[in-house]
PDB file of N, CA and C in Angstrom:
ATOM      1  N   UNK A   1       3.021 -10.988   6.650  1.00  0.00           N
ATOM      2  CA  UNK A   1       3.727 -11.421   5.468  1.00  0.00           C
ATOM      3  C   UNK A   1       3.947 -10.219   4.552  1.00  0.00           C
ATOM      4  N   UNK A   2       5.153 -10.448   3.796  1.00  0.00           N
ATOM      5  CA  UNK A   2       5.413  -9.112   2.533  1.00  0.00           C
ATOM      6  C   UNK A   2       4.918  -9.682   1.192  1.00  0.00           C
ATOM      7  N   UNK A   3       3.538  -8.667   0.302  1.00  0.00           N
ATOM      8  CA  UNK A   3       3.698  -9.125  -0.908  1.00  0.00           C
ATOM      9  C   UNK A   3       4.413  -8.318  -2.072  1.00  0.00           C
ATOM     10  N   UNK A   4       5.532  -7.772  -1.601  1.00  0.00           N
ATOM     11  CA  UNK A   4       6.197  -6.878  -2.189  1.00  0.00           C
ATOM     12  C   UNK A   4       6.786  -6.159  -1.750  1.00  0.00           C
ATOM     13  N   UNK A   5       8.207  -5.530  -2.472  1.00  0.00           N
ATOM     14  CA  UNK A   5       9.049  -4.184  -1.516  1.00  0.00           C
ATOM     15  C   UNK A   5       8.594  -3.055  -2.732  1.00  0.00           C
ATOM     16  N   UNK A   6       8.578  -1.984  -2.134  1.00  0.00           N
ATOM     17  CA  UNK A   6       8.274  -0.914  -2.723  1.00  0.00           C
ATOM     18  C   UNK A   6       9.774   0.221  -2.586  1.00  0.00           C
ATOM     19  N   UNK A   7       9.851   1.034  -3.232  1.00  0.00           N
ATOM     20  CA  UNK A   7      10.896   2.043  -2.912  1.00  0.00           C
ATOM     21  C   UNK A   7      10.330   3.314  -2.380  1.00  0.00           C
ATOM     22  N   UNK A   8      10.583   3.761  -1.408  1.00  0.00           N
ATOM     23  CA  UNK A   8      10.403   5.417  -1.351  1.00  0.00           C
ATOM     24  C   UNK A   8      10.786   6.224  -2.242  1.00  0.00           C
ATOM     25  N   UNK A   9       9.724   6.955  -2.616  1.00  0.00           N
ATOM     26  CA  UNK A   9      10.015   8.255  -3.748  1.00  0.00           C
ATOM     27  C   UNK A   9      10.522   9.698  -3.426  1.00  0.00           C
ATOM     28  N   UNK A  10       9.516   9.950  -1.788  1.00  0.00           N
ATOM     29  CA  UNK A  10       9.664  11.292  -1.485  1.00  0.00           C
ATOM     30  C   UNK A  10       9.178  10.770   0.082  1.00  0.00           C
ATOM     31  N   UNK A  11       9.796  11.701   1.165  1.00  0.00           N
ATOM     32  CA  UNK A  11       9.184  11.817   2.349  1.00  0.00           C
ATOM     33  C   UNK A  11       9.554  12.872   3.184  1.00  0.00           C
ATOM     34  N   UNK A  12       8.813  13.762   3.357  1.00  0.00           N
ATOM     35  CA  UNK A  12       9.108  15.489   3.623  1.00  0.00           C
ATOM     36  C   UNK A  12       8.088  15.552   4.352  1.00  0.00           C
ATOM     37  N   UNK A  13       8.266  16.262   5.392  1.00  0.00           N
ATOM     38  CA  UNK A  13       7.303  17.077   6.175  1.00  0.00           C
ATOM     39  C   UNK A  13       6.663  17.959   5.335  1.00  0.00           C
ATOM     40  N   UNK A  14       5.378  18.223   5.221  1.00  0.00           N
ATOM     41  CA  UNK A  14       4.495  19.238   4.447  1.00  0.00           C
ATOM     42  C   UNK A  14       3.638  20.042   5.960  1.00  0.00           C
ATOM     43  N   UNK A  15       4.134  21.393   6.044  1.00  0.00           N
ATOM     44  CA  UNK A  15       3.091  21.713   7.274  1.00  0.00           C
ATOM     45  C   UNK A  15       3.422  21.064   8.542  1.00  0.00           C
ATOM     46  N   UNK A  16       2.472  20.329   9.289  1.00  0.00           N
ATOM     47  CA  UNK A  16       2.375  19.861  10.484  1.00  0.00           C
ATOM     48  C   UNK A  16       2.324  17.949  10.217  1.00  0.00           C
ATOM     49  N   UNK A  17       2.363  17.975   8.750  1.00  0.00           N
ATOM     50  CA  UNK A  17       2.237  16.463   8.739  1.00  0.00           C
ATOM     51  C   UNK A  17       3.502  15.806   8.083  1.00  0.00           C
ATOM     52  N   UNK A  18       3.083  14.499   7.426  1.00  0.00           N
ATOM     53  CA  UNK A  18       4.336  14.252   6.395  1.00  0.00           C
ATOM     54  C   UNK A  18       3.772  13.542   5.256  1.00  0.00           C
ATOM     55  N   UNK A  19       4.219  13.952   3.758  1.00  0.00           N
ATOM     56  CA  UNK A  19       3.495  13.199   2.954  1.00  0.00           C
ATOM     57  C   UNK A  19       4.755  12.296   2.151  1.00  0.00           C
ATOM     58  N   UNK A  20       4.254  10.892   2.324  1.00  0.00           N
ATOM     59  CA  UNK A  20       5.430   9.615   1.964  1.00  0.00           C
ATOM     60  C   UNK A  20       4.782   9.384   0.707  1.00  0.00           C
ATOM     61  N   UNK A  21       5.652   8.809  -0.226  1.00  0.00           N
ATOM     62  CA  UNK A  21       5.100   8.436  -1.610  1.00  0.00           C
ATOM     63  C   UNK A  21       6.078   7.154  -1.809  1.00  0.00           C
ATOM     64  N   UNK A  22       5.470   5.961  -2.417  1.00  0.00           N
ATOM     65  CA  UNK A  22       5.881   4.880  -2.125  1.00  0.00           C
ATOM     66  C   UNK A  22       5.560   4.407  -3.760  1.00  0.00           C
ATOM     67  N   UNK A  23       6.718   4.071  -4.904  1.00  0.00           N
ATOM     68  CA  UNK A  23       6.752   3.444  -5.709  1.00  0.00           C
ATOM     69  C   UNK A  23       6.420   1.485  -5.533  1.00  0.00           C
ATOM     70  N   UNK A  24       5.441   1.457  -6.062  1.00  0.00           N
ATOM     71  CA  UNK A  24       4.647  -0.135  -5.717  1.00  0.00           C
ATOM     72  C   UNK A  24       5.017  -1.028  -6.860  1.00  0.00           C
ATOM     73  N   UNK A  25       5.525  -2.080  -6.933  1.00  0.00           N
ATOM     74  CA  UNK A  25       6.039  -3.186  -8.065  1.00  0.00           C
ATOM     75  C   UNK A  25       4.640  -3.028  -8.491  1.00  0.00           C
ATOM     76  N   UNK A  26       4.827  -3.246 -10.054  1.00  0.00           N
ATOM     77  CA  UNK A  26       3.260  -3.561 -11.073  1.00  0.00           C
ATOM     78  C   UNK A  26       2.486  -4.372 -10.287  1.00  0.00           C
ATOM     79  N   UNK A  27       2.892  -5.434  -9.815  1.00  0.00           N
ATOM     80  CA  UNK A  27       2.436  -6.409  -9.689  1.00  0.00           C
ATOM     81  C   UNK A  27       1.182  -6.217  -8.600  1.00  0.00           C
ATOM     82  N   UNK A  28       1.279  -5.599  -8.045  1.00  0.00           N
ATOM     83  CA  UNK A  28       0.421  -4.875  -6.737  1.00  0.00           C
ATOM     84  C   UNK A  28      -0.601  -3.695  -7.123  1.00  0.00           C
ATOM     85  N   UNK A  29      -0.414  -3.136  -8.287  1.00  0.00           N
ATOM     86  CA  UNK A  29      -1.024  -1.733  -8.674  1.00  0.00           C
ATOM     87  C   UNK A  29      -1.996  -2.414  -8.508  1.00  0.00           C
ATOM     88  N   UNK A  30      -2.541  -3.341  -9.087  1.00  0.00           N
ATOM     89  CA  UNK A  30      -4.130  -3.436  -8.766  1.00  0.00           C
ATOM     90  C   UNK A  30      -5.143  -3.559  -7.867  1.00  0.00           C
ATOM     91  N   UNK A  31      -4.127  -3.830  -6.602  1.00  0.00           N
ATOM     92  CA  UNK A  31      -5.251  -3.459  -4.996  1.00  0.00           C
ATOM     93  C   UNK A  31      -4.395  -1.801  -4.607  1.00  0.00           C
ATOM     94  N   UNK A  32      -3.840  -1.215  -5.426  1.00  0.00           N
ATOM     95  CA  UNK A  32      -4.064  -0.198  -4.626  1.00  0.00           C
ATOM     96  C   UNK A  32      -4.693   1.171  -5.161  1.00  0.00           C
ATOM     97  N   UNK A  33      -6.025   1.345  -4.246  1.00  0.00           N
ATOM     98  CA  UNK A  33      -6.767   2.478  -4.913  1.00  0.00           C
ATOM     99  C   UNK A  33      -6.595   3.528  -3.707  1.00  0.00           C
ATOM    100  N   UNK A  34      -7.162   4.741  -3.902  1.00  0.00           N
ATOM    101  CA  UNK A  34      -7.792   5.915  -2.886  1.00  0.00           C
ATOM    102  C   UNK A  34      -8.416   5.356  -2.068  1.00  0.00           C
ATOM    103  N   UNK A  35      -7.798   5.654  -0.807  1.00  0.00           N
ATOM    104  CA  UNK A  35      -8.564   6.102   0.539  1.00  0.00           C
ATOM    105  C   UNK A  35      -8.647   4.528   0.567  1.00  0.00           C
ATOM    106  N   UNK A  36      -7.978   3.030  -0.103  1.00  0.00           N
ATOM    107  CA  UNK A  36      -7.873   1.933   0.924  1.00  0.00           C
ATOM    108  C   UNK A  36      -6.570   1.750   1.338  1.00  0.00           C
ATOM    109  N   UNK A  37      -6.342   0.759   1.815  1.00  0.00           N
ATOM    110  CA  UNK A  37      -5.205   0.612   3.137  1.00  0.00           C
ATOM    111  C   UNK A  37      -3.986  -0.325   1.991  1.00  0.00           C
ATOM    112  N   UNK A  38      -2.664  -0.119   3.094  1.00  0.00           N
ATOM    113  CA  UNK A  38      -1.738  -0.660   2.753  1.00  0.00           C
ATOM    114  C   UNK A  38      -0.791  -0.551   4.054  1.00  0.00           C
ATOM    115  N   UNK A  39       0.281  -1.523   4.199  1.00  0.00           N
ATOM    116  CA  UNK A  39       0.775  -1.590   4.976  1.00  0.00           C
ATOM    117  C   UNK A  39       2.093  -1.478   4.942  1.00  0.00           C
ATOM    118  N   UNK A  40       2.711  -0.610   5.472  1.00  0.00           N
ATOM    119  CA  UNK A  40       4.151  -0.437   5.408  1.00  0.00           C
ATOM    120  C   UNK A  40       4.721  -0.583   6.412  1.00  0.00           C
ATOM    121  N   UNK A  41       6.182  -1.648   6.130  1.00  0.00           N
ATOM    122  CA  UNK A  41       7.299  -2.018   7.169  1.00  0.00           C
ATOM    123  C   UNK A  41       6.363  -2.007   8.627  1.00  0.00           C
ATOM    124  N   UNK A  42       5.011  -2.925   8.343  1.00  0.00           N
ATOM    125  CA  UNK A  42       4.204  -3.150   9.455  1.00  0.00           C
ATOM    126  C   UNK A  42       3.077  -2.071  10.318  1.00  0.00           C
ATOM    127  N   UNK A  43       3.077  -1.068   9.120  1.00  0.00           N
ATOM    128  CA  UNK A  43       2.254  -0.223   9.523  1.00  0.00           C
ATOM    129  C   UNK A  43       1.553   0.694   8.837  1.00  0.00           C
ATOM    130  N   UNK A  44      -0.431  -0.584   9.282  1.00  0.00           N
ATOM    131  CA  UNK A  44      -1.218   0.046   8.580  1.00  0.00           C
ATOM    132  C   UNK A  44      -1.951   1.583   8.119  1.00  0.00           C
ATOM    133  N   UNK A  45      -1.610   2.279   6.616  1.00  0.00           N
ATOM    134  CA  UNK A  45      -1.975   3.363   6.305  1.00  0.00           C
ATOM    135  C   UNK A  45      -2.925   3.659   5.175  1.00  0.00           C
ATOM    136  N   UNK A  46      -3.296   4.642   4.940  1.00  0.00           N
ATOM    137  CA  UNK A  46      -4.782   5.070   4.020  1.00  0.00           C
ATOM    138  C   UNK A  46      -3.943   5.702   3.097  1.00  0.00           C
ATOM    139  N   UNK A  47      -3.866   4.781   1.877  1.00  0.00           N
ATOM    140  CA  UNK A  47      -3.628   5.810   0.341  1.00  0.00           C
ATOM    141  C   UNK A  47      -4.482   6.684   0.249  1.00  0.00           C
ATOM    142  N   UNK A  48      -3.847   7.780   0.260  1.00  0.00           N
ATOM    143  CA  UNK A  48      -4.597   9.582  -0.152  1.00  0.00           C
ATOM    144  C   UNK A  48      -4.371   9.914  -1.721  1.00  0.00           C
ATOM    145  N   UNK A  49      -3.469   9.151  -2.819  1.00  0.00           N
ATOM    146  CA  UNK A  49      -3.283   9.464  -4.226  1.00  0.00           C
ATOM    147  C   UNK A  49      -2.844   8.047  -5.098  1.00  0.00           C
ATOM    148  N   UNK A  50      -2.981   7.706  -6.319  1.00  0.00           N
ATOM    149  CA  UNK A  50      -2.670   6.563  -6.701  1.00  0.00           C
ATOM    150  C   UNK A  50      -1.998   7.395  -8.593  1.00  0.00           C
ATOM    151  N   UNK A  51      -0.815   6.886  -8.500  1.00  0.00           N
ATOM    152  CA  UNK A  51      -0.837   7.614  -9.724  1.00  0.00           C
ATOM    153  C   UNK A  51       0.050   5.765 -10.657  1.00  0.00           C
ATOM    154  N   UNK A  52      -0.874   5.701 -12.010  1.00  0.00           N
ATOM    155  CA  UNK A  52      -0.412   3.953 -12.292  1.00  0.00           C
ATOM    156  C   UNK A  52       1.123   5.123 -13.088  1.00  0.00           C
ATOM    157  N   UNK A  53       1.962   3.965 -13.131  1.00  0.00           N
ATOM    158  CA  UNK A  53       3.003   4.386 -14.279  1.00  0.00           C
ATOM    159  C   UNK A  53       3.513   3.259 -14.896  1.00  0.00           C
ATOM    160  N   UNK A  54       4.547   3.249 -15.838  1.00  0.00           N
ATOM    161  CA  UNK A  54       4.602   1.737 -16.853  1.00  0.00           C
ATOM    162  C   UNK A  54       5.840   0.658 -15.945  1.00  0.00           C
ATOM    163  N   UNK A  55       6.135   1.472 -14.723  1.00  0.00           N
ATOM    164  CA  UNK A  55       7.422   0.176 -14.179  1.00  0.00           C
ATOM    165  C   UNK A  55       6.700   0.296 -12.984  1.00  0.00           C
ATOM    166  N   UNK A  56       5.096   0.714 -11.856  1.00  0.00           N
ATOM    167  CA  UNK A  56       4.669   0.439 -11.171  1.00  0.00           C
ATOM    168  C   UNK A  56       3.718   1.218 -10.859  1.00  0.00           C
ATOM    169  N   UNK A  57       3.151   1.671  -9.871  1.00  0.00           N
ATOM    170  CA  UNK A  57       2.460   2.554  -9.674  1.00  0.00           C
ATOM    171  C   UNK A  57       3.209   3.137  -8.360  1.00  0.00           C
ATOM    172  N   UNK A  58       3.032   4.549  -8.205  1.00  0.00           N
ATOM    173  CA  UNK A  58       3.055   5.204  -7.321  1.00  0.00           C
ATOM    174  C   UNK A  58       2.149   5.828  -6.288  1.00  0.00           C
ATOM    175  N   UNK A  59       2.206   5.582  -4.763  1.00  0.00           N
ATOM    176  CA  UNK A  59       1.244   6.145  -3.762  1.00  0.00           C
ATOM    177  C   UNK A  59       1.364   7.291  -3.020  1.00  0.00           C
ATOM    178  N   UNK A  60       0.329   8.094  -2.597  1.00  0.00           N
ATOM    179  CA  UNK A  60       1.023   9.253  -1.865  1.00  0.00           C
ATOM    180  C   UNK A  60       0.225   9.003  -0.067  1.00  0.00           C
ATOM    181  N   UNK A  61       1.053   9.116   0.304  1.00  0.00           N
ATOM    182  CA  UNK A  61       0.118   8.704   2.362  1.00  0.00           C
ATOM    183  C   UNK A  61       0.749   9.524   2.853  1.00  0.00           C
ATOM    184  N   UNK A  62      -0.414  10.114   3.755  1.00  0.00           N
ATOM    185  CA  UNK A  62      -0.268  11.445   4.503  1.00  0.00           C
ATOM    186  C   UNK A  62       0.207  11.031   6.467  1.00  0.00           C
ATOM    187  N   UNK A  63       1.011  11.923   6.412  1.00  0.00           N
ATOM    188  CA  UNK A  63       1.090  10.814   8.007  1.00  0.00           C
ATOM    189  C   UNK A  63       0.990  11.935   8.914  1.00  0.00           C
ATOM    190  N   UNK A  64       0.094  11.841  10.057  1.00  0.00           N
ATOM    191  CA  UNK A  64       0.341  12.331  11.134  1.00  0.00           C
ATOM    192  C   UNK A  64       1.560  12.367  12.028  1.00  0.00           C
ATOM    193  N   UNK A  65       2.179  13.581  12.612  1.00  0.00           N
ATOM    194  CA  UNK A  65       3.227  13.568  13.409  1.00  0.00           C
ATOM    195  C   UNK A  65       3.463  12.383  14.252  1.00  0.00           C
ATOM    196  N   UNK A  66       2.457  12.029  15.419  1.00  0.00           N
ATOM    197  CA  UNK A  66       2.101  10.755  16.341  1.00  0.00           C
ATOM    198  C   UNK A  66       2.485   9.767  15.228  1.00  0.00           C
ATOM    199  N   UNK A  67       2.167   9.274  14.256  1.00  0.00           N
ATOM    200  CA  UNK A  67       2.514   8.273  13.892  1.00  0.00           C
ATOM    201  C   UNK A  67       3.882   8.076  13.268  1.00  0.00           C
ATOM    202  N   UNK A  68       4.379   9.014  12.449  1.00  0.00           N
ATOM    203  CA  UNK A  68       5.655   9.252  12.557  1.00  0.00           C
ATOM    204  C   UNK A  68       6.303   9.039  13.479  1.00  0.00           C
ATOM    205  N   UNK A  69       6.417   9.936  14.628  1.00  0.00           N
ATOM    206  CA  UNK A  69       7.265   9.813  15.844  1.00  0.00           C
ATOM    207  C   UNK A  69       7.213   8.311  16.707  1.00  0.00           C
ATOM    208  N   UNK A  70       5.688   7.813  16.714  1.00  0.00           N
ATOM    209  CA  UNK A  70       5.717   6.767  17.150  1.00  0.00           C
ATOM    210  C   UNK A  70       5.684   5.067  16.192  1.00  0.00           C
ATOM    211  N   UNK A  71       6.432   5.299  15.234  1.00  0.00           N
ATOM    212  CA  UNK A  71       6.387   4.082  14.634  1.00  0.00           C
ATOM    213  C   UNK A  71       8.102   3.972  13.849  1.00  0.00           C
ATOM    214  N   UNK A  72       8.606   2.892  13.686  1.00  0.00           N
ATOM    215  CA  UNK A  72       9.948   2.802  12.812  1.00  0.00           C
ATOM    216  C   UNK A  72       9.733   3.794  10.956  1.00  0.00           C
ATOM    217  N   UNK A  73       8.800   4.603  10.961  1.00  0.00           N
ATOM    218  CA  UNK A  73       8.718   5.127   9.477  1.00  0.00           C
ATOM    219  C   UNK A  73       9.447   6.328  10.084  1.00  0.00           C
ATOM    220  N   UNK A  74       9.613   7.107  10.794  1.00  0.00           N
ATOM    221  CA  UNK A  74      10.894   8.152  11.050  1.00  0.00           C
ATOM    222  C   UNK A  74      12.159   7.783  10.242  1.00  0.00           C
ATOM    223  N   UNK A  75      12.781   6.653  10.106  1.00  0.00           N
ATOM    224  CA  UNK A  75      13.796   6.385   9.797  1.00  0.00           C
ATOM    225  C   UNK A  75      14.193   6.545   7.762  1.00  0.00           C
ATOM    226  N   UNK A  76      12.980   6.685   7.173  1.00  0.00           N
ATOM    227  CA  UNK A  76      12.843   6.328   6.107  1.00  0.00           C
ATOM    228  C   UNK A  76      13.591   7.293   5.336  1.00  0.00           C
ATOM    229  N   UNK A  77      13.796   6.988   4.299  1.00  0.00           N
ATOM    230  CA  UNK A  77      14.879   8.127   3.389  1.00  0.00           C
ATOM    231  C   UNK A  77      14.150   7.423   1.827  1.00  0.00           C
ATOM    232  N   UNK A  78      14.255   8.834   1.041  1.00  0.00           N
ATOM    233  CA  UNK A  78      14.086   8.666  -0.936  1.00  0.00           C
ATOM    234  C   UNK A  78      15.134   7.184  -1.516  1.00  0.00           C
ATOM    235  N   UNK A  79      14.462   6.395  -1.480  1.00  0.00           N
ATOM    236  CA  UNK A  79      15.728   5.325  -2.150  1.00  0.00           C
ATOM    237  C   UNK A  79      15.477   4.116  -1.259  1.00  0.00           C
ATOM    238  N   UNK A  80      14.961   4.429  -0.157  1.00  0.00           N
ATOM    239  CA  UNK A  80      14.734   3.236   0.534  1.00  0.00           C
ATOM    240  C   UNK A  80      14.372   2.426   0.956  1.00  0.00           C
ATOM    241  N   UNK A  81      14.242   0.835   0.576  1.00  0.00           N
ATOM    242  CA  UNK A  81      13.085  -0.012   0.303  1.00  0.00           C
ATOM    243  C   UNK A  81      12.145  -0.528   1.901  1.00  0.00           C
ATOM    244  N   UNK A  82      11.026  -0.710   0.943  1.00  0.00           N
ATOM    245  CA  UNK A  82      10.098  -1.186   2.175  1.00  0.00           C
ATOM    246  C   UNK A  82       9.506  -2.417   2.140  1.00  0.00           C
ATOM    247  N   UNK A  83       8.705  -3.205   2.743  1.00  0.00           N
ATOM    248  CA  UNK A  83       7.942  -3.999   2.612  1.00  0.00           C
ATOM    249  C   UNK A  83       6.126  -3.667   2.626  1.00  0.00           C
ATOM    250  N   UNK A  84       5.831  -4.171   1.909  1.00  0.00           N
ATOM    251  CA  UNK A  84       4.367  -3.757   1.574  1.00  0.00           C
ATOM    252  C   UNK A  84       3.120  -4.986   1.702  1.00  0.00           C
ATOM    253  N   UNK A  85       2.249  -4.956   2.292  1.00  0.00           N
ATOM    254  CA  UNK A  85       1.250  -5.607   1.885  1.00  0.00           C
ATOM    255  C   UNK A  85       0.175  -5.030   1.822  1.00  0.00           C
ATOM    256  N   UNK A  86      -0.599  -6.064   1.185  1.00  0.00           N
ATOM    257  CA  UNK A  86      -1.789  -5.009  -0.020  1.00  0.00           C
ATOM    258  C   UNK A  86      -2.759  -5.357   1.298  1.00  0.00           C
ATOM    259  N   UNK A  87      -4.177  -4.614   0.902  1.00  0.00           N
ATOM    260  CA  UNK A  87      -5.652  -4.623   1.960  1.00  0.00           C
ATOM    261  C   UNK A  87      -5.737  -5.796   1.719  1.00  0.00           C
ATOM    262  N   UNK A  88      -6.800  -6.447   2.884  1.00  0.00           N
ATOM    263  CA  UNK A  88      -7.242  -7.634   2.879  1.00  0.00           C
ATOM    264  C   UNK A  88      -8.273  -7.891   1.549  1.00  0.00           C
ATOM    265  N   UNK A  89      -9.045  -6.470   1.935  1.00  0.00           N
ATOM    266  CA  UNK A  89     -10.752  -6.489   0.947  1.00  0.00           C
ATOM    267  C   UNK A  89     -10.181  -6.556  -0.145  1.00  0.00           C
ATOM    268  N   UNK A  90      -8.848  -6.016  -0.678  1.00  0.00           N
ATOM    269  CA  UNK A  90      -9.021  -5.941  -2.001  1.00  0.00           C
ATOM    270  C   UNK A  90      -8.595  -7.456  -2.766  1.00  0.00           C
ATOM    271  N   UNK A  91      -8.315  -7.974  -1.756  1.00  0.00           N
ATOM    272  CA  UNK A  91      -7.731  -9.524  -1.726  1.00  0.00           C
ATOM    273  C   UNK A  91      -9.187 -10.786  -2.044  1.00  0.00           C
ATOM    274  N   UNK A  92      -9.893  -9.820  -1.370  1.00  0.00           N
ATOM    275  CA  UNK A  92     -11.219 -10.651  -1.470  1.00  0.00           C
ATOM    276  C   UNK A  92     -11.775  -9.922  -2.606  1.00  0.00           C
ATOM    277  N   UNK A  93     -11.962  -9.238  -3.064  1.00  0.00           N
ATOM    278  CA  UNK A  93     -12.820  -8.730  -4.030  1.00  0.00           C
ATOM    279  C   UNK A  93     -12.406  -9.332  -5.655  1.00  0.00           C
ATOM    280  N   UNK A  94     -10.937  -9.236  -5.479  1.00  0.00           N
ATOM    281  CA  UNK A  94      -9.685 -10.037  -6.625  1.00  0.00           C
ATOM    282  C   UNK A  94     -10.610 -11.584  -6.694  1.00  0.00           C
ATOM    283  N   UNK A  95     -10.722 -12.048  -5.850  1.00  0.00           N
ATOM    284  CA  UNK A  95     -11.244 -13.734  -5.421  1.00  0.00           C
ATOM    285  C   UNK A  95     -12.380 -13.760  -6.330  1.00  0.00           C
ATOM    286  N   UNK A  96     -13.283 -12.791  -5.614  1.00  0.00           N
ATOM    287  CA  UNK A  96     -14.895 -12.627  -6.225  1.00  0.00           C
ATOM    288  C   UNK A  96     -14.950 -12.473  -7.582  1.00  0.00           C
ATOM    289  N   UNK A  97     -13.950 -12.100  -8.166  1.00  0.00           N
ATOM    290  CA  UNK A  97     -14.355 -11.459  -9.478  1.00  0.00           C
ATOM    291  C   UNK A  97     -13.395 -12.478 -10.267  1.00  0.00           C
ATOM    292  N   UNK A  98     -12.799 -13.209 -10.202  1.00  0.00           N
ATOM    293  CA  UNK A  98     -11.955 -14.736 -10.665  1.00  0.00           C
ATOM    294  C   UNK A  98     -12.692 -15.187 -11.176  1.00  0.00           C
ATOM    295  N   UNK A  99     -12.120 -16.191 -12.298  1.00  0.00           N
ATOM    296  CA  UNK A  99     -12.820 -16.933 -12.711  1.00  0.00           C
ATOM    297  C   UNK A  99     -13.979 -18.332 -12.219  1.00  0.00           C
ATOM    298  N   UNK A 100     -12.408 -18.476 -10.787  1.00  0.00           N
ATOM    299  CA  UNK A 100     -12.775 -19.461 -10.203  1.00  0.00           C
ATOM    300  C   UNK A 100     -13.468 -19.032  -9.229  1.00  0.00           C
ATOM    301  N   UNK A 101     -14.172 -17.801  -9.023  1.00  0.00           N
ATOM    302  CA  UNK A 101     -14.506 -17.231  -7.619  1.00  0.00           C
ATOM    303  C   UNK A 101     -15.655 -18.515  -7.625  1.00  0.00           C
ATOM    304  N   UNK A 102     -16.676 -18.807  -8.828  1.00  0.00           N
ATOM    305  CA  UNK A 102     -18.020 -19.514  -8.365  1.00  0.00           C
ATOM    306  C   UNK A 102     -17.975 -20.837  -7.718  1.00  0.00           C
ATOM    307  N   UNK A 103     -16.853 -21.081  -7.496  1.00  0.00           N
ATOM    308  CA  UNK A 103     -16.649 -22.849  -6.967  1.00  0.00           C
ATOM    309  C   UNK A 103     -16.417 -22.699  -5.570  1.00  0.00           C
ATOM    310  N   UNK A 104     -15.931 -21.676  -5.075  1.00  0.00           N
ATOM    311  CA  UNK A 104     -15.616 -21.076  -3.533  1.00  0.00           C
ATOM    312  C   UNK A 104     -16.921 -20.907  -2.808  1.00  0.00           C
ATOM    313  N   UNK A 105     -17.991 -20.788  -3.573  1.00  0.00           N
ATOM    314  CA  UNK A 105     -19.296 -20.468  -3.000  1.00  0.00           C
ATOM    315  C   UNK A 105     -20.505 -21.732  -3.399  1.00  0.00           C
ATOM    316  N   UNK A 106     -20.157 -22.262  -3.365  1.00  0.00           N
ATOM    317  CA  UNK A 106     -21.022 -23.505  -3.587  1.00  0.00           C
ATOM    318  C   UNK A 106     -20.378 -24.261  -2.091  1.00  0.00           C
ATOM    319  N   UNK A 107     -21.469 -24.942  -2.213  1.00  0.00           N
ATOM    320  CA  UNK A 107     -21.638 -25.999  -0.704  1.00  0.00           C
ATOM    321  C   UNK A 107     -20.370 -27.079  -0.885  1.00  0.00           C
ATOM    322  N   UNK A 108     -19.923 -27.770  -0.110  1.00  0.00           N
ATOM    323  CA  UNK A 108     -19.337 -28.843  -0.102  1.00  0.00           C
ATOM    324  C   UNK A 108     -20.144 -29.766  -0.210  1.00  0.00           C
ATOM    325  N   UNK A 109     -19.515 -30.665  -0.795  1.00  0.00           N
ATOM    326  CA  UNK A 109     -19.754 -32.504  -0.714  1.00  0.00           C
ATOM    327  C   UNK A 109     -19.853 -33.078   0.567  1.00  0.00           C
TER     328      UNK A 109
END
């Protein structure tokens, strides 16, 4: 499932790798930190930078050549939208810390 499209900011080969930077709707800034996961156009990657800004936050992910070459993110260009979904954990941790998290953990009837 997508919980959001994001835009590409930048995606350049740096060296032997490639570093993608992915503008994230507000709405999402809050599961995405350093070094946890996110998933783009179906393919799971490790945020390496998180920078918040006032119309979203921005990510920076470092990609290995192999994954480049072997996944549809070759195709990507500055301007061009993606689909995003956030980590699972941070999905659960959001839960835990709810208001309603304490009713999820009590026994059933």
């Amino acid at each position: 499932h997508v919980d959001g499209i994001g835009t590409i900011t930048h995606f350049e080969q740096v060296g032997e790798s490639w570093e993608l930077r992915i503008l994230a709707p507000q709405s999402l800034a809050k599961y995405l930190a350093y070094k946890g996961s996110i998933t783009v156009n179906g393919v799971s990657l490790t945020v390496n930078h998180v920078v918040d800004l006032a119309k979203g936050c921005e990510i920076s992910i470092n990609l290995i050549p192999h994954t480049v070459s072997h996944t549809a993110l070759h195709t990507l260009r500055a301007g061009s939208g993606v689909n995003l979904e956030i980590d699972t954990i941070a999905r659960y941790v959001e839960r835990m810390l709810s208001s309603g998290a304490h009713t999820a953990t009590q026994a059933m009837p």
